[in-house]
Each structure stands twice: as C-alpha cells, then as structure tokens.
C-alpha atoms as a PDB file:
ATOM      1  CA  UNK A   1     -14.214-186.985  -6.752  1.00  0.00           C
ATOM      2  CA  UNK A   2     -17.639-186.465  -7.992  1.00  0.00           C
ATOM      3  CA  UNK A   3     -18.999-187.937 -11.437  1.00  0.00           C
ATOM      4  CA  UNK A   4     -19.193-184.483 -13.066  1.00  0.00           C
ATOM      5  CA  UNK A   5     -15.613-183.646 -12.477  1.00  0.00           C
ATOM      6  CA  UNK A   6     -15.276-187.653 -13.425  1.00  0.00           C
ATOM      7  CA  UNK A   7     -17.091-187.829 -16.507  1.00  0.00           C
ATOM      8  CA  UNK A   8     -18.200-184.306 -17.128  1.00  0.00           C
ATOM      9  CA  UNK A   9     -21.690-184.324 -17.017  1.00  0.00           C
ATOM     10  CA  UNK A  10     -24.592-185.383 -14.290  1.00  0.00           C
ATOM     11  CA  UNK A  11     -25.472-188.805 -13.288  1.00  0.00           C
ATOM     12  CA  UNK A  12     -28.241-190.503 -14.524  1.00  0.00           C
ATOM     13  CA  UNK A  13     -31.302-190.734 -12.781  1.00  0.00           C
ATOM     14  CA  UNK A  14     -32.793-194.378 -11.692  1.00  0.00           C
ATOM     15  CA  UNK A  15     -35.826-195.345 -14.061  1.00  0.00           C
ATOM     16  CA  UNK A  16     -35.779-192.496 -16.113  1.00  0.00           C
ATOM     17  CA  UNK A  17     -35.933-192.852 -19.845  1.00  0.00           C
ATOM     18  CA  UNK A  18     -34.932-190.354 -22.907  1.00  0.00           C
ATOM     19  CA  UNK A  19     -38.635-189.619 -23.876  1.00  0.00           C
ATOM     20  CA  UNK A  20     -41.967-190.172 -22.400  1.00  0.00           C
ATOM     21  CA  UNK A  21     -44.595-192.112 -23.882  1.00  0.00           C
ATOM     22  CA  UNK A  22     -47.972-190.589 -24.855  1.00  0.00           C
ATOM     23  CA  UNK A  23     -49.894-191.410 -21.818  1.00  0.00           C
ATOM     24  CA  UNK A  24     -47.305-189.623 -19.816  1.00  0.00           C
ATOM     25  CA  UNK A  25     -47.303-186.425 -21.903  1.00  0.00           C
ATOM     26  CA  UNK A  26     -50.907-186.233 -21.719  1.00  0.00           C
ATOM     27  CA  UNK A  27     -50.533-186.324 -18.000  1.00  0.00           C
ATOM     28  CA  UNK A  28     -47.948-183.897 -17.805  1.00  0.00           C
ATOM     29  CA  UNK A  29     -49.923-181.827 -20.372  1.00  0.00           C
ATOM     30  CA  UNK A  30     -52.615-181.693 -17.829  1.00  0.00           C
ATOM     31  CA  UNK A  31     -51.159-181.162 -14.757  1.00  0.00           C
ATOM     32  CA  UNK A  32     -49.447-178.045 -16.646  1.00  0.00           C
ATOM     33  CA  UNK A  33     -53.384-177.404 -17.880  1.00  0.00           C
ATOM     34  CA  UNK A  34     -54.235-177.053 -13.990  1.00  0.00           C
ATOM     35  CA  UNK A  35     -51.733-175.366 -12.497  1.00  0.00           C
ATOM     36  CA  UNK A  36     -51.977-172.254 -15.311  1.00  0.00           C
ATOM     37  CA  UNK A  37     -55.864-172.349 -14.239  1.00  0.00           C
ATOM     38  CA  UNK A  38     -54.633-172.228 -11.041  1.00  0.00           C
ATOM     39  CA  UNK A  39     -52.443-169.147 -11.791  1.00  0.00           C
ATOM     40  CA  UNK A  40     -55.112-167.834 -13.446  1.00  0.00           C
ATOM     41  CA  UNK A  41     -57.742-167.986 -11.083  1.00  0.00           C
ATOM     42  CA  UNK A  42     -55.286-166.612  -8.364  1.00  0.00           C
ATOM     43  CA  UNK A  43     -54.423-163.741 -10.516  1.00  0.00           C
ATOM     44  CA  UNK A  44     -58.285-162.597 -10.848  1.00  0.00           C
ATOM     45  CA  UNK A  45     -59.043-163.408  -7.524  1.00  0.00           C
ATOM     46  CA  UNK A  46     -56.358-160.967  -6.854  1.00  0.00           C
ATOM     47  CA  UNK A  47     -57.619-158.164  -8.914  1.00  0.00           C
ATOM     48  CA  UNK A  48     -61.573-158.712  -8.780  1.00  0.00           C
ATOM     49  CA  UNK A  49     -62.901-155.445  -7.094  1.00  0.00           C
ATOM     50  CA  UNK A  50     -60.214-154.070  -6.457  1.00  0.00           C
ATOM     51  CA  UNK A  51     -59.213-150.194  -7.345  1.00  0.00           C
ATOM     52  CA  UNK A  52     -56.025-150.074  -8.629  1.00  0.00           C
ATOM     53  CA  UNK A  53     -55.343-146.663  -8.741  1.00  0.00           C
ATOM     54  CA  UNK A  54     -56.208-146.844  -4.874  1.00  0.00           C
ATOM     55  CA  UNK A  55     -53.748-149.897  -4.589  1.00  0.00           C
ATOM     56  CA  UNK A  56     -50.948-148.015  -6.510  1.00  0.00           C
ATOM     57  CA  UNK A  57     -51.303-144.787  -4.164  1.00  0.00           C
ATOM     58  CA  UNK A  58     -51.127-146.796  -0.954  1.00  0.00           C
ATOM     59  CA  UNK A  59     -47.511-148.644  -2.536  1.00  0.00           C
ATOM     60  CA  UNK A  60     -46.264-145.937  -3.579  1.00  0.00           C
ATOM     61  CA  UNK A  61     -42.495-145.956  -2.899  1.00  0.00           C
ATOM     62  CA  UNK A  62     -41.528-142.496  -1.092  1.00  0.00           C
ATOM     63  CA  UNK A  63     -37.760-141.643  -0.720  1.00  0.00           C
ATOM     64  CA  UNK A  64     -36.058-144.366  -2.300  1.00  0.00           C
ATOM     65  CA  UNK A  65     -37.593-147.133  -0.430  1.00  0.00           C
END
C-alpha cells in the first residue's frame, strides 16, 4: 500500500519546510529573473533579421498536414 492510498495525500519531503525565508526567496526570485532573460534573449535571437512573412510561406501547412 502506498501512503496516498494510506493517508490520502503525498509524503513529505526530507528538510523541507512550509515557507522559505527571505534569503531563499530572493534567490529563487533571481534565478526566475534569469531564466525569463534567458527566454527573452532566445526569443529575439530567434526573430532578429528574420522575414516573417518569408518564414510563414515556407511553413505553410498544404493539405492537411
């Protein structure tokens, strides 16, 4: 038998509290910070000189593909 069907809900997890203090917000807060830099960056570098209308035309889907 597993401890949801025991207990109804998940174990807990070793060394993990109910809330995290300040210093590790502010860490999370900046890891989040980088990765939607990140994002961002990979987005423009996507689009930078490109022609869209040219990339739309080439991906066009023909014949229910």
């Amino acid at each position: 038998m597993r401890f949801r069907e025991r207990f109804g809900e998940d174990p807990p997890i070793p060394g993990a509290s109910g809330s995290p203090s300040d210093g590790q917000l502010e860490g999370l807060r900046r890891e989040g910070q980088r990765f939607l830099a990140a994002g961002d960056e990979a987005i423009t570098r996507a689009l930078a000189g490109s022609d869209s209308e040219a990339f739309l035309a080439a991906n066009r889907q023909q014949g229910g593909q």
